[in-house]
N, C-alpha and C. Protein backbone atom coordinates (compact mmCIF):
# COMPACT_ATOMS: atom_id res chain seq x y z
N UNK A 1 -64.68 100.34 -112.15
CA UNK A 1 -65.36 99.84 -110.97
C UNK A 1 -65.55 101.00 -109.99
N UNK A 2 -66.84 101.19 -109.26
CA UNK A 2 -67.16 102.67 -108.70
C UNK A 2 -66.78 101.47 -107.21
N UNK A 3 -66.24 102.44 -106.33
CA UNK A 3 -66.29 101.76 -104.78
C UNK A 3 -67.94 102.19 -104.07
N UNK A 4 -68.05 101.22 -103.36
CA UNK A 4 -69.22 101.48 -102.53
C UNK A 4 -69.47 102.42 -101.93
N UNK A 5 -70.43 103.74 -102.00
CA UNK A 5 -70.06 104.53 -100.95
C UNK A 5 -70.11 104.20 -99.89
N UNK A 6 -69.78 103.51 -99.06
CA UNK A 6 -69.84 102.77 -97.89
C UNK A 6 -68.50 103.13 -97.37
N UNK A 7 -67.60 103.06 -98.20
CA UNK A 7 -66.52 103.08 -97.86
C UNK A 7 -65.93 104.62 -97.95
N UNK A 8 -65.24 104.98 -96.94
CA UNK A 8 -64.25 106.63 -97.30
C UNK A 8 -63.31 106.54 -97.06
N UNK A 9 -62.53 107.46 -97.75
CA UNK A 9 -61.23 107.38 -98.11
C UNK A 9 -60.67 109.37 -97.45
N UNK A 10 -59.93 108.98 -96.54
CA UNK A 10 -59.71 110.30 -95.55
C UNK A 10 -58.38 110.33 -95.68
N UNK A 11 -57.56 111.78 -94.90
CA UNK A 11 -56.98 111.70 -94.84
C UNK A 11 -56.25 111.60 -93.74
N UNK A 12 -55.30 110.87 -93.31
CA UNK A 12 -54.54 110.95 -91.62
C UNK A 12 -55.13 111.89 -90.88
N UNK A 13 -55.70 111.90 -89.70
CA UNK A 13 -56.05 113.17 -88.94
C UNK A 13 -55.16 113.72 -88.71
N UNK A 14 -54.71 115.28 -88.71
CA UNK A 14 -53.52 116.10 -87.87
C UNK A 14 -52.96 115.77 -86.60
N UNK A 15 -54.07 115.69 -85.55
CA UNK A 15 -53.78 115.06 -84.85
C UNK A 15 -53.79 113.63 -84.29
N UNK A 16 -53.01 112.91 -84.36
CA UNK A 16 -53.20 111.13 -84.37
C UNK A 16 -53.09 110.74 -82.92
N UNK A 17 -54.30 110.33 -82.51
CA UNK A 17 -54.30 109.24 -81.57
C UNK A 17 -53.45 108.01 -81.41
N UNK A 18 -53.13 107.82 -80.35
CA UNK A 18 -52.60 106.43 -79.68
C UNK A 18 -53.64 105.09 -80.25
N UNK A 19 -54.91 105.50 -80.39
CA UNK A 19 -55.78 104.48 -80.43
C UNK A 19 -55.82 104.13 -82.38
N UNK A 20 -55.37 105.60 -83.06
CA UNK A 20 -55.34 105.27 -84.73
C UNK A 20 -54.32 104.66 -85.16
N UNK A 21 -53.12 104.89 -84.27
CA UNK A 21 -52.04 104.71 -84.45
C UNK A 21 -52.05 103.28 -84.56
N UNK A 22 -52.33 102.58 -83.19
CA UNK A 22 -52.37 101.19 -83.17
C UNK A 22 -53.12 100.40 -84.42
N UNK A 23 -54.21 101.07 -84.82
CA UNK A 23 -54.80 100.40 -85.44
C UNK A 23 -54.20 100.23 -87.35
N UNK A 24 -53.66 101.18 -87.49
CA UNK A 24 -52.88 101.62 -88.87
C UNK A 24 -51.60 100.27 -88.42
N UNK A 25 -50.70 100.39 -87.27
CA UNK A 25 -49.79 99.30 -87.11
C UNK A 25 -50.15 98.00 -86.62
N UNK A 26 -51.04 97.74 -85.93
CA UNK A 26 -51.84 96.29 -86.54
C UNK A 26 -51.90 95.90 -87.93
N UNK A 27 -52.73 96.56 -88.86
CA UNK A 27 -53.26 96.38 -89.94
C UNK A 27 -51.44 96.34 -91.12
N UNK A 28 -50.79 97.41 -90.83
CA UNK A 28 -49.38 96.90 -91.13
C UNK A 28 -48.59 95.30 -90.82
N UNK A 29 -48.96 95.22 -89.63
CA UNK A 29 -48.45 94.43 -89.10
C UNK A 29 -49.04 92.70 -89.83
N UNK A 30 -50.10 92.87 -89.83
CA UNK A 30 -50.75 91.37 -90.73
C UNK A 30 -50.66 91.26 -91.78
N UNK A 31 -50.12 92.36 -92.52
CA UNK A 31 -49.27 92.44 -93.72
C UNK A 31 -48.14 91.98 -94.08
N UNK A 32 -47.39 91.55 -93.42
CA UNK A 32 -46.18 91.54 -93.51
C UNK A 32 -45.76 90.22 -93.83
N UNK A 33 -45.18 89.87 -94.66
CA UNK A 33 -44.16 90.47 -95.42
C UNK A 33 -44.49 91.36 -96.88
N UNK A 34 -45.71 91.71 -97.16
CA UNK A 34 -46.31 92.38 -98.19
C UNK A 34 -45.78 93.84 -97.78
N UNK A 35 -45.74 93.77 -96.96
CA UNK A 35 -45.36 95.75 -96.45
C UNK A 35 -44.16 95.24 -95.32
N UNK A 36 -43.14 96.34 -95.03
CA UNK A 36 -42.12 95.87 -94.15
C UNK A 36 -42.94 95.93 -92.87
N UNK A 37 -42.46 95.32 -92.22
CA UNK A 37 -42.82 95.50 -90.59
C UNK A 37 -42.64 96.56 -90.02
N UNK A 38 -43.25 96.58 -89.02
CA UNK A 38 -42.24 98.16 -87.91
C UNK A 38 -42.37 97.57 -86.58
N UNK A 39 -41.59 98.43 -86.20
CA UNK A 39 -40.82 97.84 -85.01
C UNK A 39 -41.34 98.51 -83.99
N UNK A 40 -42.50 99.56 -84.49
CA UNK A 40 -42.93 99.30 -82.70
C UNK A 40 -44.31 100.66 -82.94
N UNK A 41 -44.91 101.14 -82.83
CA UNK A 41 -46.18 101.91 -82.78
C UNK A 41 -45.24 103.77 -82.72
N UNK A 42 -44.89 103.59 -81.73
CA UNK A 42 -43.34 105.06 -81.69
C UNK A 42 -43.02 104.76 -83.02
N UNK A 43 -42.31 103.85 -83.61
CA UNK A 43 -41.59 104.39 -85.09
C UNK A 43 -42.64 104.43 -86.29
N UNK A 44 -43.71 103.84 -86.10
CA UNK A 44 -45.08 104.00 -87.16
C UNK A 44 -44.96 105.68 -87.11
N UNK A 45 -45.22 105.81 -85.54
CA UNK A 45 -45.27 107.69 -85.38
C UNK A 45 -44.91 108.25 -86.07
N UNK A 46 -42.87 108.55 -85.64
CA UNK A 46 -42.06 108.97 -86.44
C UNK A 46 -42.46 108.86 -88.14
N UNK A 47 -42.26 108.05 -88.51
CA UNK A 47 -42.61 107.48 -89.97
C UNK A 47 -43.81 108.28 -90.21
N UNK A 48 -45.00 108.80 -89.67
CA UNK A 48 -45.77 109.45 -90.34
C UNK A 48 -45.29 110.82 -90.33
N UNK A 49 -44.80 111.17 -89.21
CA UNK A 49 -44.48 112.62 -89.24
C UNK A 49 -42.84 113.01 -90.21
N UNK A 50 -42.74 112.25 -90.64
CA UNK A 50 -41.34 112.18 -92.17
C UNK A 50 -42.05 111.88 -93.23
N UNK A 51 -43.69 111.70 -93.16
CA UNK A 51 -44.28 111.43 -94.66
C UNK A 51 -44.75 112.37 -94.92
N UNK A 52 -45.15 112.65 -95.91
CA UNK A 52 -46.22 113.67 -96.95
C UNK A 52 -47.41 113.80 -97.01
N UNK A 53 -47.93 112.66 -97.46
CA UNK A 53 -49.42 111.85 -98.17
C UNK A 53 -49.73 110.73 -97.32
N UNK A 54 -50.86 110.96 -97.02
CA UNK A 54 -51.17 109.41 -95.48
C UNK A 54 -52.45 109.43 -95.75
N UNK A 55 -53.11 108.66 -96.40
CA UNK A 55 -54.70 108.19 -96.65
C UNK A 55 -54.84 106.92 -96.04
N UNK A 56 -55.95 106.58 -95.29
CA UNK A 56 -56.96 105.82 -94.42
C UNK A 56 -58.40 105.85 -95.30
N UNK A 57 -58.62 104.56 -95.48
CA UNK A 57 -60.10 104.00 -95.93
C UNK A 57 -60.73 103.22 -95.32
N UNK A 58 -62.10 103.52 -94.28
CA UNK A 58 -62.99 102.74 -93.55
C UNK A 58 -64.09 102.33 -94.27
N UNK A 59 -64.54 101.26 -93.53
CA UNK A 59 -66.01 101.28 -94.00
C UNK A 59 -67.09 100.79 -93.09
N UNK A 60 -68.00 101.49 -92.31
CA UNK A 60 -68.69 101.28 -91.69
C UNK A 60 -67.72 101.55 -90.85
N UNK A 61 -67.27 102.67 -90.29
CA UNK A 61 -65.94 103.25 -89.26
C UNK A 61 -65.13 102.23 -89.03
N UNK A 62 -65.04 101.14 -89.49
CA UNK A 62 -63.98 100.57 -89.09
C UNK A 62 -62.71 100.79 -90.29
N UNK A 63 -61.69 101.36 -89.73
CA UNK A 63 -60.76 101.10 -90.75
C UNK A 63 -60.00 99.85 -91.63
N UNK A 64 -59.87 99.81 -92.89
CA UNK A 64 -59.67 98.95 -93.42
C UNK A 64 -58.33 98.74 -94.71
N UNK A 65 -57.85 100.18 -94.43
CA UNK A 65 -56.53 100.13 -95.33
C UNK A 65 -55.65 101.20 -95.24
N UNK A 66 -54.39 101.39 -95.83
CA UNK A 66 -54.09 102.62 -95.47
C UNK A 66 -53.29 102.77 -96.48
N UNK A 67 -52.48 104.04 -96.60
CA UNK A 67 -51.25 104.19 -97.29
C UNK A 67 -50.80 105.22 -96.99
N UNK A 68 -49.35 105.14 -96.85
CA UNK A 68 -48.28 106.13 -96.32
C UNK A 68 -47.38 106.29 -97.74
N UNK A 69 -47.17 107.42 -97.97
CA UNK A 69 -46.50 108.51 -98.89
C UNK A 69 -45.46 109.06 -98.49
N UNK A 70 -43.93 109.46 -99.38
CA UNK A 70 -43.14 110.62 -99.37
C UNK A 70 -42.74 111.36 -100.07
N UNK A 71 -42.55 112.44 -100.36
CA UNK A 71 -41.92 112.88 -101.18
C UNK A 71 -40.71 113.26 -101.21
N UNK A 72 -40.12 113.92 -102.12
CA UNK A 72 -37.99 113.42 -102.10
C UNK A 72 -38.12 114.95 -100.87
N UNK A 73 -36.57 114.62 -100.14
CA UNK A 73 -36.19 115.63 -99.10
C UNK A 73 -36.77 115.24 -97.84
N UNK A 74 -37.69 114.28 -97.31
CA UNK A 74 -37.83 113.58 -96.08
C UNK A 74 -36.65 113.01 -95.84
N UNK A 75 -36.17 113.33 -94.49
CA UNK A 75 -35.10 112.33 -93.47
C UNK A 75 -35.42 111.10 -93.49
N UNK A 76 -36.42 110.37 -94.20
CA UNK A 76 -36.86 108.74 -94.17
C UNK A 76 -35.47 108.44 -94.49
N UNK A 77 -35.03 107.19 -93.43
CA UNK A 77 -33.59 106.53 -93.63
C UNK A 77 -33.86 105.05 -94.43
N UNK A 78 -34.86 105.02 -95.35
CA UNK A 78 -35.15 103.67 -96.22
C UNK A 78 -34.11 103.81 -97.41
N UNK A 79 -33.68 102.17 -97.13
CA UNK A 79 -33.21 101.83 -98.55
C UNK A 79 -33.58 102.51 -99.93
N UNK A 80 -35.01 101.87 -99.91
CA UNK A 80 -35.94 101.59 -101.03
C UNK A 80 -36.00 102.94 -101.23
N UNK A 81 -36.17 104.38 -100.51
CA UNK A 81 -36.67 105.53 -100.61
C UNK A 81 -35.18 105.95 -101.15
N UNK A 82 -33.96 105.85 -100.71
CA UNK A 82 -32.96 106.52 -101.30
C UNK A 82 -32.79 106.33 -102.66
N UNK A 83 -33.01 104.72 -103.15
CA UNK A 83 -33.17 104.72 -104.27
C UNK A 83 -33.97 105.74 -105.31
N UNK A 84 -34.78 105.98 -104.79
CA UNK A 84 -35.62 107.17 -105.87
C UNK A 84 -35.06 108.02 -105.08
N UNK A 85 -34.43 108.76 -104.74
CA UNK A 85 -33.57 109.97 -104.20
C UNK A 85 -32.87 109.70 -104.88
N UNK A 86 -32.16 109.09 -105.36
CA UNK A 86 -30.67 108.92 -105.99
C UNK A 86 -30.88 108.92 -107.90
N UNK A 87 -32.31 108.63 -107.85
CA UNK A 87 -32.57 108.41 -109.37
C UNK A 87 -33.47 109.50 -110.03
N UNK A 88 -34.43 110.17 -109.41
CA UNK A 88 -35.35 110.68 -109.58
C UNK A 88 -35.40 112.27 -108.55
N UNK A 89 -35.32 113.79 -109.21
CA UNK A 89 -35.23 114.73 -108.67
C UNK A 89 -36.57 115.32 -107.74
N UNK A 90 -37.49 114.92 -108.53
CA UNK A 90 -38.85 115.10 -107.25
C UNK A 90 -40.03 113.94 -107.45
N UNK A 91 -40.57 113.06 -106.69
CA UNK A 91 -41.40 111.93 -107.01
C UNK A 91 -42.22 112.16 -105.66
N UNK A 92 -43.60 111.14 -105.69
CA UNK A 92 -43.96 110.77 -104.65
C UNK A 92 -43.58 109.18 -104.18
N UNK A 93 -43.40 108.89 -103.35
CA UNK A 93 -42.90 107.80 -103.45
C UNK A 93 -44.31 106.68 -102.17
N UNK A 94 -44.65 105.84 -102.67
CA UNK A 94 -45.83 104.65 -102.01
C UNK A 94 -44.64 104.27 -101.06
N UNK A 95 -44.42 104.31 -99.85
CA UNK A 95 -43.72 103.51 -98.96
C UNK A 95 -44.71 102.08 -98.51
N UNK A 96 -45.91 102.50 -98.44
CA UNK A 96 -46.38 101.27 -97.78
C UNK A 96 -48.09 101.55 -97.84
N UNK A 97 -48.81 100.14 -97.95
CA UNK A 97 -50.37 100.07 -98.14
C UNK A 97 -50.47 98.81 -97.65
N UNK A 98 -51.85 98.78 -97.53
CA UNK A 98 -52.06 97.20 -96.87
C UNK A 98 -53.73 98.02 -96.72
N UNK A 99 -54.62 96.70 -96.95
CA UNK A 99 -55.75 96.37 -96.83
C UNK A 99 -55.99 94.98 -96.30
N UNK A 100 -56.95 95.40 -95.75
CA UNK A 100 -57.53 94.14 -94.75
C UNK A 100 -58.13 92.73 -96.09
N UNK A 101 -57.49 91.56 -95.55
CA UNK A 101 -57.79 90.85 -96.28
C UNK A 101 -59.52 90.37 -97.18
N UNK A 102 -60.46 90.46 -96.45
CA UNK A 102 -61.67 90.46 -96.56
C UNK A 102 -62.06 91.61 -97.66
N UNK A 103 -61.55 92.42 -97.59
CA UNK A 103 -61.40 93.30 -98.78
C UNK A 103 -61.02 93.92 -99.81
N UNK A 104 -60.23 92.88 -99.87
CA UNK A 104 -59.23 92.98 -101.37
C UNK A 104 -59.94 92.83 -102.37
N UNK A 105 -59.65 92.91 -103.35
CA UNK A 105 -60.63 92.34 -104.57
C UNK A 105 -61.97 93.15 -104.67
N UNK A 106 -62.23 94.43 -104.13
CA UNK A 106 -63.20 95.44 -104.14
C UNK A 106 -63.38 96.55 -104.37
N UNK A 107 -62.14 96.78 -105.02
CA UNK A 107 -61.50 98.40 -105.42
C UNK A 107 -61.21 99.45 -104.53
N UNK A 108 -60.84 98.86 -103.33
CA UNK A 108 -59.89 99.49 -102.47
C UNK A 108 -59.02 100.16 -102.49
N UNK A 109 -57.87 99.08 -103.06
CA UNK A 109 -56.74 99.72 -103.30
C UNK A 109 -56.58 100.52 -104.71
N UNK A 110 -57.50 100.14 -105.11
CA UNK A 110 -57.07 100.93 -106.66
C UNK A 110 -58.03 102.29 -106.32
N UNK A 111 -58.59 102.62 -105.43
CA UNK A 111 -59.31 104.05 -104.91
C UNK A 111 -58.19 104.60 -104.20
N UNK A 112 -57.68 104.01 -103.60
CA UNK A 112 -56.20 104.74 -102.47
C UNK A 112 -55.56 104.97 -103.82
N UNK A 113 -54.76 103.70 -105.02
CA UNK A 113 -54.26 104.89 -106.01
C UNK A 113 -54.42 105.46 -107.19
N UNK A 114 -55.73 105.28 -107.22
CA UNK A 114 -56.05 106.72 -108.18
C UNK A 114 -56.31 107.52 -107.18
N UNK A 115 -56.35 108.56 -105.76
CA UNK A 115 -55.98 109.27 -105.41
C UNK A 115 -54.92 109.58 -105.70
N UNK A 116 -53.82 109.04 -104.99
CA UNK A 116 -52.61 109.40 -104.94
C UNK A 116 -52.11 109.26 -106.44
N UNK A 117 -52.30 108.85 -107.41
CA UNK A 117 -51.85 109.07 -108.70
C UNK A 117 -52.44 110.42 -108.94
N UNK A 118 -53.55 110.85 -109.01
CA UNK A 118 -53.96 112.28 -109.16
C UNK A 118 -53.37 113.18 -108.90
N UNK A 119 -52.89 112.98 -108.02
CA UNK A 119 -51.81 114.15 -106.80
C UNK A 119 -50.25 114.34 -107.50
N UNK A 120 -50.19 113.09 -107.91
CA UNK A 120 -48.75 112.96 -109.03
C UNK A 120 -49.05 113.66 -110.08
N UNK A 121 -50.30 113.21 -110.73
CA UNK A 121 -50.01 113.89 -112.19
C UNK A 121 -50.67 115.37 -112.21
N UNK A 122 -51.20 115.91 -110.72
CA UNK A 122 -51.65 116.87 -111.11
C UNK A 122 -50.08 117.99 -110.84
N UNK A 123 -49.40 117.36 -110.12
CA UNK A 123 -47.89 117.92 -110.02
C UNK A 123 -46.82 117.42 -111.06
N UNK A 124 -47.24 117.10 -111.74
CA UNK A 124 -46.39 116.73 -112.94
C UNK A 124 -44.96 116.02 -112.08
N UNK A 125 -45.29 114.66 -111.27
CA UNK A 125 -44.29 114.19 -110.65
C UNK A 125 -44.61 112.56 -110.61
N UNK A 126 -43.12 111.68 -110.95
CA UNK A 126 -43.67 110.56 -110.56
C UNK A 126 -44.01 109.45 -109.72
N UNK A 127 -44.52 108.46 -109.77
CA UNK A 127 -44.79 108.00 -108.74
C UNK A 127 -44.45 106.62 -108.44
N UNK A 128 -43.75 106.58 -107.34
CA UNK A 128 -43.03 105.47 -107.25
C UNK A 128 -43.35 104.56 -105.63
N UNK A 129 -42.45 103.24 -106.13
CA UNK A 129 -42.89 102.49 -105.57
C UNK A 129 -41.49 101.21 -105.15
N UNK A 130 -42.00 99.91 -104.58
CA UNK A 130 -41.16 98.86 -104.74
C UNK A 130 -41.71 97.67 -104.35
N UNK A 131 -41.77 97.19 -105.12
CA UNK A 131 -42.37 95.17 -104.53
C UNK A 131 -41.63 94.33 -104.43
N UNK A 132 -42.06 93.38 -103.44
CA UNK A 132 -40.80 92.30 -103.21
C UNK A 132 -41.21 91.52 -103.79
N UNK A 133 -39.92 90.97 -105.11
CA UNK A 133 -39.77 89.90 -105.79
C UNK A 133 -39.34 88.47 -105.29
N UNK A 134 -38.48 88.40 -103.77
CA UNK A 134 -38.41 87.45 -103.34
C UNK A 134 -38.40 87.85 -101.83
N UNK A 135 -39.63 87.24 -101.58
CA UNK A 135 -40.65 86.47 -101.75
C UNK A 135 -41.86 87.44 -103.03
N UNK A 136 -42.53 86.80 -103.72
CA UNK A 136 -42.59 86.51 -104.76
C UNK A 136 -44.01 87.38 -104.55
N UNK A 137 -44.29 88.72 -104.86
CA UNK A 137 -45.20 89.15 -104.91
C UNK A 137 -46.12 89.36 -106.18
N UNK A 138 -46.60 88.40 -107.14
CA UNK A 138 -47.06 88.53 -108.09
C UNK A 138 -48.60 89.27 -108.46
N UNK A 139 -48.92 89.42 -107.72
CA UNK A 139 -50.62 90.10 -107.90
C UNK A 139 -50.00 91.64 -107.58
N UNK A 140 -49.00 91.86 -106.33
CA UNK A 140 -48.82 93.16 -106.50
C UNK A 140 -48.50 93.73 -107.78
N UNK A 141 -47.29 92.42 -108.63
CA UNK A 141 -46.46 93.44 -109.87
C UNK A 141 -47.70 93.59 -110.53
N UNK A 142 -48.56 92.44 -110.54
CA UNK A 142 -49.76 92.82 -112.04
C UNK A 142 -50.45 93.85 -111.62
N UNK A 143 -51.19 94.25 -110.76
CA UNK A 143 -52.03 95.03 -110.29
C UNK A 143 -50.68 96.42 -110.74
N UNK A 144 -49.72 96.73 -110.18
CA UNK A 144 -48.46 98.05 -110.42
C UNK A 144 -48.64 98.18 -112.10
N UNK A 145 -48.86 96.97 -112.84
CA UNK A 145 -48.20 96.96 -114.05
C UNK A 145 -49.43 97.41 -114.74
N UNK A 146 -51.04 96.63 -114.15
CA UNK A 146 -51.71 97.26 -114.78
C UNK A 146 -52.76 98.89 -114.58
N UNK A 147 -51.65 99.38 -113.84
CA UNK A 147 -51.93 100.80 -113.32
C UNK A 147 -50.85 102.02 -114.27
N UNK A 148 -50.15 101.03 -115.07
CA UNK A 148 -49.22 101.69 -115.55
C UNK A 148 -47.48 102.07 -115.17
N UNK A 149 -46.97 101.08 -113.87
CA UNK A 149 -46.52 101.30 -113.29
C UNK A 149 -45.29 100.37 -114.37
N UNK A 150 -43.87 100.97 -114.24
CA UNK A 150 -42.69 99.86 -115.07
C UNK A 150 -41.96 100.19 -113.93
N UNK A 151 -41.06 98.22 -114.14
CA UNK A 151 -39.87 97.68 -113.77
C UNK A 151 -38.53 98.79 -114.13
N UNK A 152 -38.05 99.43 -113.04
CA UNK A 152 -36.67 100.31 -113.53
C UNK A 152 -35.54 99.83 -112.74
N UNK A 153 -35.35 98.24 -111.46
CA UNK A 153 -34.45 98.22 -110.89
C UNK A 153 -34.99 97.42 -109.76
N UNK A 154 -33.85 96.49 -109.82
CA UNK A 154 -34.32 95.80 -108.35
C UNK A 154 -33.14 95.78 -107.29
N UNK A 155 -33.14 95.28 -106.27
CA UNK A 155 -32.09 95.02 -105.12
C UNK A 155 -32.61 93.97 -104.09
N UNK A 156 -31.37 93.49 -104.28
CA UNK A 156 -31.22 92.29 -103.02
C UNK A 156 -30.74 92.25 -101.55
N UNK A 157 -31.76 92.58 -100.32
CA UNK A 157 -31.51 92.78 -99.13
C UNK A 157 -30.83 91.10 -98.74
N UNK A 158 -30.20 91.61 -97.49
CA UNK A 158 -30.28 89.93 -96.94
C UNK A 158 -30.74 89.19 -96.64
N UNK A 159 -32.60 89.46 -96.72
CA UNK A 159 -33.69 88.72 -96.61
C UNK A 159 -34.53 88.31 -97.50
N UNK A 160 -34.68 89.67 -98.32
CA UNK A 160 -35.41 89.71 -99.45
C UNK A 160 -35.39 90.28 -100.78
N UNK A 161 -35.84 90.64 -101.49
CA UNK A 161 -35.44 91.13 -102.95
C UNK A 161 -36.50 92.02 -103.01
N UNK A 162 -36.23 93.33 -103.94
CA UNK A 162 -37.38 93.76 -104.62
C UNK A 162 -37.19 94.64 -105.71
N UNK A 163 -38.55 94.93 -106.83
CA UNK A 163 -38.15 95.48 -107.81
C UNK A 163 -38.48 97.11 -107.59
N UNK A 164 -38.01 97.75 -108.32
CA UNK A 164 -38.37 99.32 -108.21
C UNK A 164 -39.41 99.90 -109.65
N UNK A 165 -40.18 100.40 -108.95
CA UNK A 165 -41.36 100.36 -110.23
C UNK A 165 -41.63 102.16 -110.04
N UNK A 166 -41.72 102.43 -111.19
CA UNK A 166 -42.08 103.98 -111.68
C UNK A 166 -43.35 104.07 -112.33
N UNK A 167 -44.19 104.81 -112.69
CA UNK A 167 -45.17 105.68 -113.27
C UNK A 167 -44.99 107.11 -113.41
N UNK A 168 -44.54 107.26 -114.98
CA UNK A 168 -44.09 108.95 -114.99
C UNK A 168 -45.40 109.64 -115.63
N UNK A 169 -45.38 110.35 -115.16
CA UNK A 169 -46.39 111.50 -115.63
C UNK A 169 -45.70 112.82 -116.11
N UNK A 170 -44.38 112.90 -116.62
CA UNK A 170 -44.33 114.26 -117.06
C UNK A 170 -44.15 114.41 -118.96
């Protein structure tokens, strides 16, 4: 499936506005519980400036999806991220994506990751991830699973559950 050129796929500006910012943590924010929440536009900040890889896809300038990246050796204090620290010696790791509902189902997200899969396998590194199994994210696992992505581990927060999914490329 070719995406529309209508749509582009950028990367975080260097310098981030107050006004991008909001709009990346909105669009997080109506996500949720599909992506964790954040707790406030300041820690979205932080959180970008501890990531790696930060792609934004508009269309018709309005933005419409995003995804935030790390790779191992970020101070990110996530669960989910220590886990591939603890398992895996260098990965990229998907912390978080979200697309605007109206546009799902249009090859959005699968343009955000075949980027970022490119970037993995052109570094011979893998690429990781985590979905929440409870609450019950089933279109995410199929969509992970049919990208090539496998089940290596799950964990149970006190809210929610999720599995840990890999794609190796070496």
């Amino acid at each position: 499936m070719n995406l529309d050129p209508k749509f582009k796929v950028s990367e975080f500006p260097s310098q981030i506005s107050i006004e991008f910012l909001k709009k990346i943590y909105n669009l997080n924010q109506e996500h949720t519980p599909e992506v964790g929440s954040l707790s406030s536009v300041k820690y979205l900040n932080e959180l970008i400036g501890l990531s790696s890889k930060n792609f934004y896809i508009s269309f018709e300038n309005t933005i419409i999806g995003f995804m935030i990246c790390f790779r191992e050796g970020s101070k990110y204090k996530s669960k989910n991220y220590n886990f591939f620290t603890q398992n895996e010696s260098k990965f990229l790791y998907i912390d978080r994506i979200a697309i605007k509902s109206d546009y799902r189902r249009k090859g959005v997200g699968r343009s955000l990751y075949a980027l970022i899969d490119a970037i993995a396998k052109n570094e011979e590194i893998p690429l990781c991830c985590e979905i929440n199994i409870q609450p019950l994210n089933q279109i995410s696992i199929d969509f992970h699973e049919s990208l090539g992505f496998c089940r290596v581990d799950e964990f149970a927060f006190d809210d929610h559950e999720v599995a840990y999914f890999i794609k190796k490329h070496s």
